[in-house]
Protein backbone atom coordinates (compact mmCIF):
# COMPACT_ATOMS: atom_id res chain seq x y z
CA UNK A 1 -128.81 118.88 -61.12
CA UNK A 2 -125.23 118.19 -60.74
CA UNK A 3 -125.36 115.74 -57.57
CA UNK A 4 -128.33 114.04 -59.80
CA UNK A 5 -125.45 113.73 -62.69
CA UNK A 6 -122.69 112.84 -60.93
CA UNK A 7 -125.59 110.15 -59.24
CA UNK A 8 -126.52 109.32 -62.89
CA UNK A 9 -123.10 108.94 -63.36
CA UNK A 10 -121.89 106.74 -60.99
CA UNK A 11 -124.92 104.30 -60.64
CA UNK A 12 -124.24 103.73 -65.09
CA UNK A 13 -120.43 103.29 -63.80
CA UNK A 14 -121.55 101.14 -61.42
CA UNK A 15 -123.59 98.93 -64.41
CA UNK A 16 -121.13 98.88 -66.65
CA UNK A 17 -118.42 97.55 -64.16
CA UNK A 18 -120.91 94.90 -63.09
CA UNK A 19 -121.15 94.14 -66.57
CA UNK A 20 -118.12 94.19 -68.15
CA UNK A 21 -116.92 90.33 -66.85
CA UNK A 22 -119.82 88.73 -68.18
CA UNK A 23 -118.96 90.74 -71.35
CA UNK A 24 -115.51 89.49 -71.72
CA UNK A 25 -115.97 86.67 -70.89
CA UNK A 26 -119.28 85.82 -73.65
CA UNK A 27 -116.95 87.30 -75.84
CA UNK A 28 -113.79 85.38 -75.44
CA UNK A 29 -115.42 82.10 -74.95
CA UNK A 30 -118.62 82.14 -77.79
CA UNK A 31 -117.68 85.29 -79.87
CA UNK A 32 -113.88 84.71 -80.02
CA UNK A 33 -114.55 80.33 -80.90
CA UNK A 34 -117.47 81.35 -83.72
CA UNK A 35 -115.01 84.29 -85.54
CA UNK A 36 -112.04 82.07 -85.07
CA UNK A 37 -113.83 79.00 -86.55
CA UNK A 38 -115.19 80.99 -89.95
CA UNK A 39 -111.69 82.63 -90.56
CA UNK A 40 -109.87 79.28 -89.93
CA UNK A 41 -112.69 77.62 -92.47
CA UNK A 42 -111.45 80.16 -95.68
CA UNK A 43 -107.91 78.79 -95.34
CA UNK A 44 -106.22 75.56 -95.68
CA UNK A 45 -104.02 74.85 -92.40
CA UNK A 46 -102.50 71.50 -91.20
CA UNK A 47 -102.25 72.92 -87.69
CA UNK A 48 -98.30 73.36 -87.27
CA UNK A 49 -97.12 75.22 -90.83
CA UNK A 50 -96.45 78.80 -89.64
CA UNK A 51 -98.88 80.43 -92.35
CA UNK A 52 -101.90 79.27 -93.01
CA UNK A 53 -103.19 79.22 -97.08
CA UNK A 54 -106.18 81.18 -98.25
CA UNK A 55 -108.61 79.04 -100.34
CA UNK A 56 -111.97 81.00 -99.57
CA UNK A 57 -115.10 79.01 -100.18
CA UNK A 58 -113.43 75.92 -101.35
CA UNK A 59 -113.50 73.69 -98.11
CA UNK A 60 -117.17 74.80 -97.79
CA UNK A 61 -117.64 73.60 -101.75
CA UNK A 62 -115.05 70.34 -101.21
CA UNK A 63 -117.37 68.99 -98.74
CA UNK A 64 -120.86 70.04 -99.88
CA UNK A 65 -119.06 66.86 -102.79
CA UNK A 66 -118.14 64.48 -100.49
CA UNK A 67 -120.64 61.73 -100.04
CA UNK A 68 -119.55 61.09 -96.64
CA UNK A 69 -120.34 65.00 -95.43
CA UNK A 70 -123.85 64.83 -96.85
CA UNK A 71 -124.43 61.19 -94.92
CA UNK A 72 -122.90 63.11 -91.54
CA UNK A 73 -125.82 65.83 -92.19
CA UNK A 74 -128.39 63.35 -92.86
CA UNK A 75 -127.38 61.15 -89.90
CA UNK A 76 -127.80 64.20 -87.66
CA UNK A 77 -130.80 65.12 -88.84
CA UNK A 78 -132.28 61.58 -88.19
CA UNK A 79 -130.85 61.57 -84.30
CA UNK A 80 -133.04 64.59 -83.89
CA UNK A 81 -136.06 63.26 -85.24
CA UNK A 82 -134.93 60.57 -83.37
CA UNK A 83 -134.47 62.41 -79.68
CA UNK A 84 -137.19 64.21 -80.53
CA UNK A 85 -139.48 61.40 -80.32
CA UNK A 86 -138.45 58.59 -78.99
CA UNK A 87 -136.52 59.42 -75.23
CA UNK A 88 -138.72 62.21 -75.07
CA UNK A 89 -142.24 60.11 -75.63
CA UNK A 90 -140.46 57.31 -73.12
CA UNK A 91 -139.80 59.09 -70.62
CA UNK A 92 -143.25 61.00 -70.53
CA UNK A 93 -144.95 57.71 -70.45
CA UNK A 94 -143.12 56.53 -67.29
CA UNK A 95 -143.62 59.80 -65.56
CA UNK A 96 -147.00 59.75 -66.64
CA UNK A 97 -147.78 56.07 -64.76
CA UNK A 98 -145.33 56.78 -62.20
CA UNK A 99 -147.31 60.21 -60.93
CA UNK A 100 -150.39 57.48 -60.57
CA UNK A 101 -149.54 56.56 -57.34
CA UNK A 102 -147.69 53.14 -57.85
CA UNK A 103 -146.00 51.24 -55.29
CA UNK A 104 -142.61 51.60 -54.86
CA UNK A 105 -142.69 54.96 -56.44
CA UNK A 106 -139.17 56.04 -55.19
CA UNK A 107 -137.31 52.99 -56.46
CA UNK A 108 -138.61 53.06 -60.00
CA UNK A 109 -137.56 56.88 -59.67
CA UNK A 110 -134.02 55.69 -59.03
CA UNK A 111 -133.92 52.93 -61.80
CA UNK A 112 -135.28 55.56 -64.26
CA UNK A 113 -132.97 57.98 -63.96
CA UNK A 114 -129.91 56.19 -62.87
CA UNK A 115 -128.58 55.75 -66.58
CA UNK A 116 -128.23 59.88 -67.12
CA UNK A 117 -126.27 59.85 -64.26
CA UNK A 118 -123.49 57.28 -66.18
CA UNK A 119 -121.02 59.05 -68.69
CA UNK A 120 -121.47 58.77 -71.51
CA UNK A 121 -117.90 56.79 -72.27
CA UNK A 122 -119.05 54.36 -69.61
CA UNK A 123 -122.59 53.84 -71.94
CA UNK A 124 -119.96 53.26 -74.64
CA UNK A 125 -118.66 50.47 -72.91
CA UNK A 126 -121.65 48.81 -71.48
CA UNK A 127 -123.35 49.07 -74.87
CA UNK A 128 -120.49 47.73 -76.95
CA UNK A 129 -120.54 44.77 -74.20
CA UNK A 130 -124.23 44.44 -74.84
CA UNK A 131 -124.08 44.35 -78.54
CA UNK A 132 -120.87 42.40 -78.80
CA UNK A 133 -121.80 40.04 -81.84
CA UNK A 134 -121.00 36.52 -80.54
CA UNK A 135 -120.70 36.74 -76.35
CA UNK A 136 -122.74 39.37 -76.08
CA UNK A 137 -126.46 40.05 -73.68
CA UNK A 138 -128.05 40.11 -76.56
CA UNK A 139 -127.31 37.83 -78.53
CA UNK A 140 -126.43 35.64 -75.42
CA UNK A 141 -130.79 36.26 -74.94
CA UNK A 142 -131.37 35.51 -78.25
CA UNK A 143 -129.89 32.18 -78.36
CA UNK A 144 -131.29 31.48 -74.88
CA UNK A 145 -135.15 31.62 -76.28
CA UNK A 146 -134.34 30.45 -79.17
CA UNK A 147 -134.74 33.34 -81.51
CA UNK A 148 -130.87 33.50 -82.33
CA UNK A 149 -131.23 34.10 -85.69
CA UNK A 150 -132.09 37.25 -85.44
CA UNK A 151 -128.33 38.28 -84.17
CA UNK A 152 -127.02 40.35 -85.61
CA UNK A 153 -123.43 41.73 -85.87
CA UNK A 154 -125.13 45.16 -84.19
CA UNK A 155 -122.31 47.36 -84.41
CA UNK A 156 -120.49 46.33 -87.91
CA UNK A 157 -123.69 45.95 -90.23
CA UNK A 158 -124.28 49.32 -91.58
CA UNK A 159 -127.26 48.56 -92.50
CA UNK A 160 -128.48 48.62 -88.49
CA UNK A 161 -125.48 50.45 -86.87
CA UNK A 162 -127.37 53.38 -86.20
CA UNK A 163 -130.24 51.82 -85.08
CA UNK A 164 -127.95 50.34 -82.31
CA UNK A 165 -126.76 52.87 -81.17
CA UNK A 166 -130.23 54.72 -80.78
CA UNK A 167 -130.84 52.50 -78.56
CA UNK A 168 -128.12 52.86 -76.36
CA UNK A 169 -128.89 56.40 -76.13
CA UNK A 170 -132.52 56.32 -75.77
CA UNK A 171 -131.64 53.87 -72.65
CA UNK A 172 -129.03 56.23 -71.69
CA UNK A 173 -131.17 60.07 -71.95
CA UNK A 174 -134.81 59.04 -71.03
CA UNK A 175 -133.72 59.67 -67.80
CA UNK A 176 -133.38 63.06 -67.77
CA UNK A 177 -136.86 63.74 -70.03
CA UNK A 178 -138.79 61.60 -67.32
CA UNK A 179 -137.29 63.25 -64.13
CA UNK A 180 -138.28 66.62 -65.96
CA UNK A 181 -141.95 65.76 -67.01
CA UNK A 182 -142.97 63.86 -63.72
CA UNK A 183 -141.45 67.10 -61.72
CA UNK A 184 -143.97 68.92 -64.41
CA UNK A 185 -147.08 66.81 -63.30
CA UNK A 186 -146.28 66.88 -60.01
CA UNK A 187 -146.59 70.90 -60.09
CA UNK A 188 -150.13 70.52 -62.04
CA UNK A 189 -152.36 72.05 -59.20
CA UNK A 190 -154.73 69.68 -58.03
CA UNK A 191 -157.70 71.33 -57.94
CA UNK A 192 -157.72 71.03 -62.27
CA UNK A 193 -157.18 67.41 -62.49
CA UNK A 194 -160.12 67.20 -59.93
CA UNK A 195 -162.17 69.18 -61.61
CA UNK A 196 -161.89 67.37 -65.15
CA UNK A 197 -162.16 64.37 -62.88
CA UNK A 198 -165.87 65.76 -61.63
CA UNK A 199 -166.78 66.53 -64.73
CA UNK A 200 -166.67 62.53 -65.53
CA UNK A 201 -163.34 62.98 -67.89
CA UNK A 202 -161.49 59.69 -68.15
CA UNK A 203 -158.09 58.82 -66.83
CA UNK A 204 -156.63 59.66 -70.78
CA UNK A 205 -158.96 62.69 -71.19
CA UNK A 206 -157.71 64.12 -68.09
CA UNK A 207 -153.73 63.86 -69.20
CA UNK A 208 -154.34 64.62 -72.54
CA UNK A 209 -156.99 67.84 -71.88
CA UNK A 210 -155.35 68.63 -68.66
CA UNK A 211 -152.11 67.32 -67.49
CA UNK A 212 -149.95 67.60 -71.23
CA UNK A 213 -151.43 71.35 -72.03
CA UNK A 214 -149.86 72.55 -68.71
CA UNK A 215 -147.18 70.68 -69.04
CA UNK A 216 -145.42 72.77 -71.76
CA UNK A 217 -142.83 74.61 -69.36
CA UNK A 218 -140.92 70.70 -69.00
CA UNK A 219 -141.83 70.10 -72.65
CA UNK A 220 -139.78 72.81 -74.35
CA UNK A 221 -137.11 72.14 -71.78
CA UNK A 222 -137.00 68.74 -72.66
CA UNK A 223 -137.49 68.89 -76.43
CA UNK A 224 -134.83 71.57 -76.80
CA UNK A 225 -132.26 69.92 -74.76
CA UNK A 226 -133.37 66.80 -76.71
CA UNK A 227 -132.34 68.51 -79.98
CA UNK A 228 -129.14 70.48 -78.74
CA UNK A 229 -127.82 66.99 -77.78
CA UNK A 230 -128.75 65.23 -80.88
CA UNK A 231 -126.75 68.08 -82.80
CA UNK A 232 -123.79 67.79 -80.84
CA UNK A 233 -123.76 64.32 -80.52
CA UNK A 234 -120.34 63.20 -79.93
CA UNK A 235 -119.11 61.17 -77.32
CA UNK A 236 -121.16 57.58 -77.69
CA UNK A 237 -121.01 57.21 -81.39
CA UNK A 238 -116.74 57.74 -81.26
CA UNK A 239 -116.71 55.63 -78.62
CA UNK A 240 -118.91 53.04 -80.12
CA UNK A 241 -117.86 52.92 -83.93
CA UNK A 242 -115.90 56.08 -84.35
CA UNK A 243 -118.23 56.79 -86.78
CA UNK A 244 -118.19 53.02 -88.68
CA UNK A 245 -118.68 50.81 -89.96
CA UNK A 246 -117.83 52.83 -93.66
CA UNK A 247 -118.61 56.38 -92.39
CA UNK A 248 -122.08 54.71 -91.83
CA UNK A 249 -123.08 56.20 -88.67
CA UNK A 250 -120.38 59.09 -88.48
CA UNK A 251 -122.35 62.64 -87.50
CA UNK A 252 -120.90 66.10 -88.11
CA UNK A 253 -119.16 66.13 -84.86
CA UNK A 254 -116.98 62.75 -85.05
CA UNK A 255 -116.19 64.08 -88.87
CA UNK A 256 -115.01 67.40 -87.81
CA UNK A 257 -112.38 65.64 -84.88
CA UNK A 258 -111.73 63.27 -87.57
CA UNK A 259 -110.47 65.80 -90.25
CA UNK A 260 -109.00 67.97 -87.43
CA UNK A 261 -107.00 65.68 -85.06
CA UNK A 262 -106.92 62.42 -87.74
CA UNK A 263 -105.62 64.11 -91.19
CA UNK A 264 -104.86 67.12 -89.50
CA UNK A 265 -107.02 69.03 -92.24
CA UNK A 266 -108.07 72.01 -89.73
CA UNK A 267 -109.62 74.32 -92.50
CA UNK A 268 -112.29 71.18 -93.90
CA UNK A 269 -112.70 70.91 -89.97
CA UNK A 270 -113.52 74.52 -89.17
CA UNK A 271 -115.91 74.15 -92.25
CA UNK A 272 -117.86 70.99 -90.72
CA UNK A 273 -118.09 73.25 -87.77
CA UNK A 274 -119.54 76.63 -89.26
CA UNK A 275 -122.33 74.06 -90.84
CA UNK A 276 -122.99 72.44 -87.61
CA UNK A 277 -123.66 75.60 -86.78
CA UNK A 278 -125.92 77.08 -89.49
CA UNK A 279 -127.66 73.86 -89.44
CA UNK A 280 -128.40 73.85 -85.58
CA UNK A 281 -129.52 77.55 -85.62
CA UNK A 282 -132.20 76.67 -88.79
CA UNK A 283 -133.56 73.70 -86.85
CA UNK A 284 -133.82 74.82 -83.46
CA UNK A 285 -133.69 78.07 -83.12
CA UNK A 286 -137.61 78.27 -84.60
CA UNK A 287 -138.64 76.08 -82.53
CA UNK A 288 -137.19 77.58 -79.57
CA UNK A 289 -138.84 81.14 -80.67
CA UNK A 290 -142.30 78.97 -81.29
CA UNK A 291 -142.49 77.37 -77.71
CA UNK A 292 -141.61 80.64 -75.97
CA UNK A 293 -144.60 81.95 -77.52
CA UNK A 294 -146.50 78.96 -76.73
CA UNK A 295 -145.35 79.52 -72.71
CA UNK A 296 -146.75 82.86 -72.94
CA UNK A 297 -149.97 82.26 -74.20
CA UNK A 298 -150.67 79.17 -71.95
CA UNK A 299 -149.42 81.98 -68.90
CA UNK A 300 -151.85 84.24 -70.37
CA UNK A 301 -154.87 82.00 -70.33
């Protein structure tokens, strides 16, 4: 009984050693941020005074005021409808033709996905290029078959800023939801599309009875990437309009840097922050917890 202890003993030793780093380090790094952020969010700080001001809820209430905070919320909400749908239903409809067999199958892989590879600064730049209002590819198109009236100035109209830049990430991320679907239907076994095929189901019975049910392994991963990036959009929209024209197409990322590193109000900041957060657990993780349940059952059947 004692060797079994002292086994007992040094095998949980053994676990907890094993698991102590990853414990640190989950703490220090997502723990730590999270705890820091809240406490930072009850106090009013301009990131050098030596003492930092309680206020409690009042940055939370400040901002739940401010016009511009409730358009950040709203324009994130839209960019996940928005990723939700739209690079996500592209890029299933190339892989979709693509796993048909076409000619050239390799190169159209490359073109596809070659955008994801860019960063996302560079997509800035090509896209500000692109929708430069005078000299730029579009409008430089537009005038060329003669349909330049509908130019527009695509990046300092806020009526159709955000539209603009949707489409410089939908070109940008469909990428990465076609590579994962057409890996997807290239795992379907064979023998079921055959089957439905024998049965005398049509090419769009066959993907939509067949190929998209077992496809929901690539579909959570895409649609939950999808989402986590539309919530912590960041990088294209500063780059693009730092959040302009008029706060127009500013998200709750570009407003936190903006009252952080811009008027140095690092309390109103942390606040934007612990709402990001709330707001991204409410939205996805249900849907997370719903398509893990859906994987199971389709395993099950």
């Amino acid at each position: 009984m004692a060797l079994r202890s002292l086994m007992s003993n040094r095998t949980t030793r053994t676990h907890l050693a094993f698991l102590a780093l990853p414990v640190v380090l989950f703490v220090t790094f997502y723990i730590y941020p999270i705890v820091s952020s809240i406490h930072l969010s009850l106090h009013s700080w301009d990131g050098f005074s030596p003492a930092m001001r309680w206020v409690g809820l009042q940055n939370y209430a400040t901002l739940l005021g401010q016009p511009r905070f409730i358009n950040a919320v709203f324009n994130n909400i839209t960019w996940v409808v928005f990723m939700l749908v739209v690079p996500t239903g592209i890029g299933l409809l190339l892989a979709a033709l693509l796993d048909r067999g076409m000619r050239g199958e390799g190169v159209f892989r490359i073109i596809f996905f070659l955008p994801f590879t860019i960063p996302a600064v560079a997509v800035a730049a090509i896209w500000r290029w692109m929708y430069e209002p005078s000299n730029g590819l579009l409008t430089t198109v537009l005038n060329l078959i003669g349909l330049g009236g509908l130019s527009q100035n695509w990046l300092g109209d806020p009526n159709i800023v955000n539209f603009s830049l949707m489409g410089a990430v939908a070109w940008w991320t469909t990428g990465f939801a076609f590579l994962v679907f057409f890996a997807g239907l290239r795992n379907i076994p064979t023998e079921c599309i055959e089957a439905s095929r024998i049965e005398g189901a049509t090419p769009w019975q066959t993907f939509w009875k067949v190929s998209f049910p077992l496809l929901w392994p690539s579909t959570i991963i895409v649609l939950g990437m999808s989402a986590i990036d539309a919530m912590r959009l960041f990088d294209v929209v500063w780059a693009m309009t730092k959040g302009g024209p008029a706060y127009s197409s500013e998200v709750l990322a570009t407003q936190m840097y903006d009252l952080a590193f811009g008027r140095f109000a690092m309390g109103q900041a942390s606040a934007v922050a612990v709402y990001l957060l709330i707001i991204a657990a409410v939205i996805i993780m249900p849907y997370i917890y719903y398509m893990s349940n859906r994987v199971t059952e389709s395993e099950a059947e």
